[in-house]
Protein backbone atom coordinates (compact mmCIF):
# COMPACT_ATOMS: atom_id res chain seq x y z
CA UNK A 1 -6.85 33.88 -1.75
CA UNK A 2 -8.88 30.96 -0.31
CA UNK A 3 -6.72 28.95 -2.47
CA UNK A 4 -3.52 30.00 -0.94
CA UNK A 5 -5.47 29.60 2.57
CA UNK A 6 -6.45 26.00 1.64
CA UNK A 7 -2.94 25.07 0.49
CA UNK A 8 -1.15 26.80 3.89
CA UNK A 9 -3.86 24.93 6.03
CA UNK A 10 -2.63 21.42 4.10
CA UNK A 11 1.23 21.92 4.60
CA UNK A 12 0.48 23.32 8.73
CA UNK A 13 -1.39 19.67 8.69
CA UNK A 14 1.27 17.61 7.02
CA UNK A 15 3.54 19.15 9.20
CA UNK A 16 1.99 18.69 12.32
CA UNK A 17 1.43 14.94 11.00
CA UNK A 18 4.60 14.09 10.00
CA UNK A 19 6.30 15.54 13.36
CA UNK A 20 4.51 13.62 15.70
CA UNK A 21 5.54 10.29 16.55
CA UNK A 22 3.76 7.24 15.52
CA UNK A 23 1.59 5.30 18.28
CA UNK A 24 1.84 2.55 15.85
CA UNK A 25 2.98 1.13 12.45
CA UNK A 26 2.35 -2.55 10.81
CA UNK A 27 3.87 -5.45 12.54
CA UNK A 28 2.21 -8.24 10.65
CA UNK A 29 0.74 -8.21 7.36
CA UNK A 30 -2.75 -11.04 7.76
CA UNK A 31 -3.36 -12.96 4.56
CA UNK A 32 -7.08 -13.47 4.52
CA UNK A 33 -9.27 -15.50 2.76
CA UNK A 34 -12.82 -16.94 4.23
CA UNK A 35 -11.53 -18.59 7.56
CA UNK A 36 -8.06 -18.58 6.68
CA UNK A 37 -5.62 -16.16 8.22
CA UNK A 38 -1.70 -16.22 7.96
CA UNK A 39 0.81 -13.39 9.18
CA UNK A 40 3.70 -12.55 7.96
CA UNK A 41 6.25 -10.35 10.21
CA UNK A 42 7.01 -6.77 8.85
CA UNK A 43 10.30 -7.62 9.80
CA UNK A 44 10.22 -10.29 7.39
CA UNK A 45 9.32 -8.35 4.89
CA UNK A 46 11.82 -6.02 5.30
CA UNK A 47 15.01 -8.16 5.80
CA UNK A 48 13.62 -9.56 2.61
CA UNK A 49 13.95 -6.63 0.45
CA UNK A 50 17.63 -5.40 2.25
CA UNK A 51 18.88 -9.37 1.73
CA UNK A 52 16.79 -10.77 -0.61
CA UNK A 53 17.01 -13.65 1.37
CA UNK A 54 13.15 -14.93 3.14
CA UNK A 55 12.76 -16.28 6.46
CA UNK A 56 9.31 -17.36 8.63
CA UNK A 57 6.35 -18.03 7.20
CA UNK A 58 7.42 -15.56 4.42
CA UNK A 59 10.06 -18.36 2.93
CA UNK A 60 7.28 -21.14 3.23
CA UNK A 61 4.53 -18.78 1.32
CA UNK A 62 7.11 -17.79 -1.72
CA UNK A 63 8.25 -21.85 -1.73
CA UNK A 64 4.54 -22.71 -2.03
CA UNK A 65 3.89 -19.68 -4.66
CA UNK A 66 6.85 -20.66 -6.55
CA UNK A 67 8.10 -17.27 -6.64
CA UNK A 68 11.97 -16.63 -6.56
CA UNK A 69 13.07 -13.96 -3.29
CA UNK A 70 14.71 -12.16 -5.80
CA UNK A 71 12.32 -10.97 -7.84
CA UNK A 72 10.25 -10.60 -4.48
CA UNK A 73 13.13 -8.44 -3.35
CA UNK A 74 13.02 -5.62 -6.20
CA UNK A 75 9.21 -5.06 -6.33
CA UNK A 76 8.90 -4.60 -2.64
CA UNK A 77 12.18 -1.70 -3.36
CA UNK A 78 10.75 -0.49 -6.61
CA UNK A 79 9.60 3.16 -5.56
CA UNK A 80 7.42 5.43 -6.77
CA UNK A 81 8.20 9.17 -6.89
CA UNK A 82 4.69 11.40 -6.09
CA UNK A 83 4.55 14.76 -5.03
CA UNK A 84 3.12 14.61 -1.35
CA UNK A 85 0.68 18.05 -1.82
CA UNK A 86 -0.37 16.46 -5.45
CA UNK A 87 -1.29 12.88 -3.68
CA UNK A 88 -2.90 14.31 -0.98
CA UNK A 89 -5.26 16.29 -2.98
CA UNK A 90 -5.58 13.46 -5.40
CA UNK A 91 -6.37 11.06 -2.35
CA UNK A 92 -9.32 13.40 -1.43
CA UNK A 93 -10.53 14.40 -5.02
CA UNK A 94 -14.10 11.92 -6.38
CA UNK A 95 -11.86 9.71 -8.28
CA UNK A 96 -9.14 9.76 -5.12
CA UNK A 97 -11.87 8.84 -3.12
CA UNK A 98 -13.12 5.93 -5.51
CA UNK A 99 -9.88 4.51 -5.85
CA UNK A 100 -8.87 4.40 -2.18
CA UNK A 101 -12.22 3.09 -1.01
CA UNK A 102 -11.65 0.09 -3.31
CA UNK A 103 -8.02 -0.49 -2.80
CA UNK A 104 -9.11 -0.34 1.12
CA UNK A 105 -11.57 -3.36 1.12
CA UNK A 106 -8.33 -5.26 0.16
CA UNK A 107 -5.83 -3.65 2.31
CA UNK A 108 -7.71 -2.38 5.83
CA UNK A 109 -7.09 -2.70 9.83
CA UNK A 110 -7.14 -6.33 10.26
CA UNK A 111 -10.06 -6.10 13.04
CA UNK A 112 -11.78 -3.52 11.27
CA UNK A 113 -12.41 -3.90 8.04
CA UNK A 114 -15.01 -0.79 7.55
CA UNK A 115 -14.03 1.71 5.40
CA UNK A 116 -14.43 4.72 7.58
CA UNK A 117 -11.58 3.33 9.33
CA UNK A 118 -9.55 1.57 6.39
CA UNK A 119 -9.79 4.87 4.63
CA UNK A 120 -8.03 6.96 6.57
CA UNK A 121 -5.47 4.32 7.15
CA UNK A 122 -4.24 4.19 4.22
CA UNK A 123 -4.61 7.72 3.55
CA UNK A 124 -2.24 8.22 6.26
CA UNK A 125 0.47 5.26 5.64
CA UNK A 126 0.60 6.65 2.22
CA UNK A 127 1.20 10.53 3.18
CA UNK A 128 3.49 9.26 6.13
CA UNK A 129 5.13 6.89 3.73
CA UNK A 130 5.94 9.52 1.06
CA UNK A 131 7.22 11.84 3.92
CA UNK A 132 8.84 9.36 5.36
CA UNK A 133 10.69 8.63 1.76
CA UNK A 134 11.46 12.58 1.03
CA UNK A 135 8.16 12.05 -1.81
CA UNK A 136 9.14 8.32 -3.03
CA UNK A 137 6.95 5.34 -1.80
CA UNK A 138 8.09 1.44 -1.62
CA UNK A 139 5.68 -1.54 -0.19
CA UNK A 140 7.95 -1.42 2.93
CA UNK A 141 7.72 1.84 3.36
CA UNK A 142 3.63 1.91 3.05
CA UNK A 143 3.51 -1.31 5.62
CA UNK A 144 5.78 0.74 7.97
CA UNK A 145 3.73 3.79 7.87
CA UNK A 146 0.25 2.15 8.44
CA UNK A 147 -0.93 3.22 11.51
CA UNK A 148 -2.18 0.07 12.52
CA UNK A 149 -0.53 -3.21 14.37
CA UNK A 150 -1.90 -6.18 11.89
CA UNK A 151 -2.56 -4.96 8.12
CA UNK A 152 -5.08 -7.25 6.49
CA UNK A 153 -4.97 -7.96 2.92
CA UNK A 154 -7.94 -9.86 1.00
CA UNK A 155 -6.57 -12.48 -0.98
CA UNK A 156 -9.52 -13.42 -2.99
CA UNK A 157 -10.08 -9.80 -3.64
CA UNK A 158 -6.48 -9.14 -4.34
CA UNK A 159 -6.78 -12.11 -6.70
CA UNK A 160 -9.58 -10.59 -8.46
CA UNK A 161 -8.40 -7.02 -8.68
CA UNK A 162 -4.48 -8.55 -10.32
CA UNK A 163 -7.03 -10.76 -12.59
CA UNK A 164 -9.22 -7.65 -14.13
CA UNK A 165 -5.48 -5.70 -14.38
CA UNK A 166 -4.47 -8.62 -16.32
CA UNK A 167 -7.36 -8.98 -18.64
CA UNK A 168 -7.07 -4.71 -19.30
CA UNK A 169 -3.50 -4.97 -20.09
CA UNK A 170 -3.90 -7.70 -22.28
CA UNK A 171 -6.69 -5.53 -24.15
CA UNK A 172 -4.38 -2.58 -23.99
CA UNK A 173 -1.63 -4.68 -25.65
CA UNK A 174 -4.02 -6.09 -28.20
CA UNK A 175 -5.64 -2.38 -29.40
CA UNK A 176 -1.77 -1.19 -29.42
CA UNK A 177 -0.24 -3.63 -31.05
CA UNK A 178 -3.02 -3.86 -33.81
CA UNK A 179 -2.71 -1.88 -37.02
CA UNK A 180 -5.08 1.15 -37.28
């Protein structure tokens, strides 16, 4: 019974959540690293993955990166299909709470970096993003729904984080691809 109770109290909250309008969403995403700082327009962003053609600072950064818009383009539409009741629950289980409270030291409120406010942040751009999508998630989509005006993202920790993914899959690939 408390079970049912639990789940009825979630979906009143989502509800409630997703039918009030936003006070604010991302308008600039800050690359950080020591001293520097850089924005990017969410616009940018956006008419980036409908064109797949950059503009702003956003063309000079994937220039300098040598990355082709293109490519930019389909990772920033590439969604990701997640049940919004599963997610939520997942976001607020131990190893929910572990992985969002790492994933927010590189992604948080530009001004406030302190997790009990990057926490809930992203908690909410991600249910708001999924509800938004009718339960699929893209990068726009997220940096739409995150309730704040200037998303910050940690470049050297960013940077570290794609490095230790790297060095994992590489492992994985090695211990798959080895014979038994």
């Amino acid at each position: 019974m408390k079970k049912i109770s639990s789940i009825k109290n979630m979906m009143v909250g989502i509800f409630l959540i997703s039918s009030m309008p936003m006070a604010y969403s991302a308008e600039k995403v800050a690359l950080v690293s020591g001293a520097f700082k850089r924005s990017i327009k969410v616009e940018n962003i956006e008419y980036l993955a409908k064109t797949g053609k950059a503009r702003g600072f956003l063309k000079d950064a994937l220039r300098f990166g040598n990355q082709d818009p293109k490519n930019v383009m389909e990772i920033l539409n590439q969604e990701v299909e997640l049940p919004l009741v599963t997610t939520t629950r997942l976001m607020y289980s131990k190893i929910g709470v572990v992985i969002i409270s790492r994933v927010a030291k590189i992604i948080h409120p530009l001004k406030v970096p302190d997790q009990s406010v990057a926490v809930p942040a992203l908690r909410s751009a991600i249910i708001l993003g999924l509800e938004e999508g009718e339960g699929k998630i893209n990068a726009v989509r997220l940096l739409k729904s995150y309730p704040n005006r200037t998303l910050a993202v940690n470049l050297p920790l960013l940077f570290n984080l794609l490095n230790k993914v790297e060095t994992i899959s590489d492992v994985i690939k090695y211990f798959s691809s080895s014979p038994l």
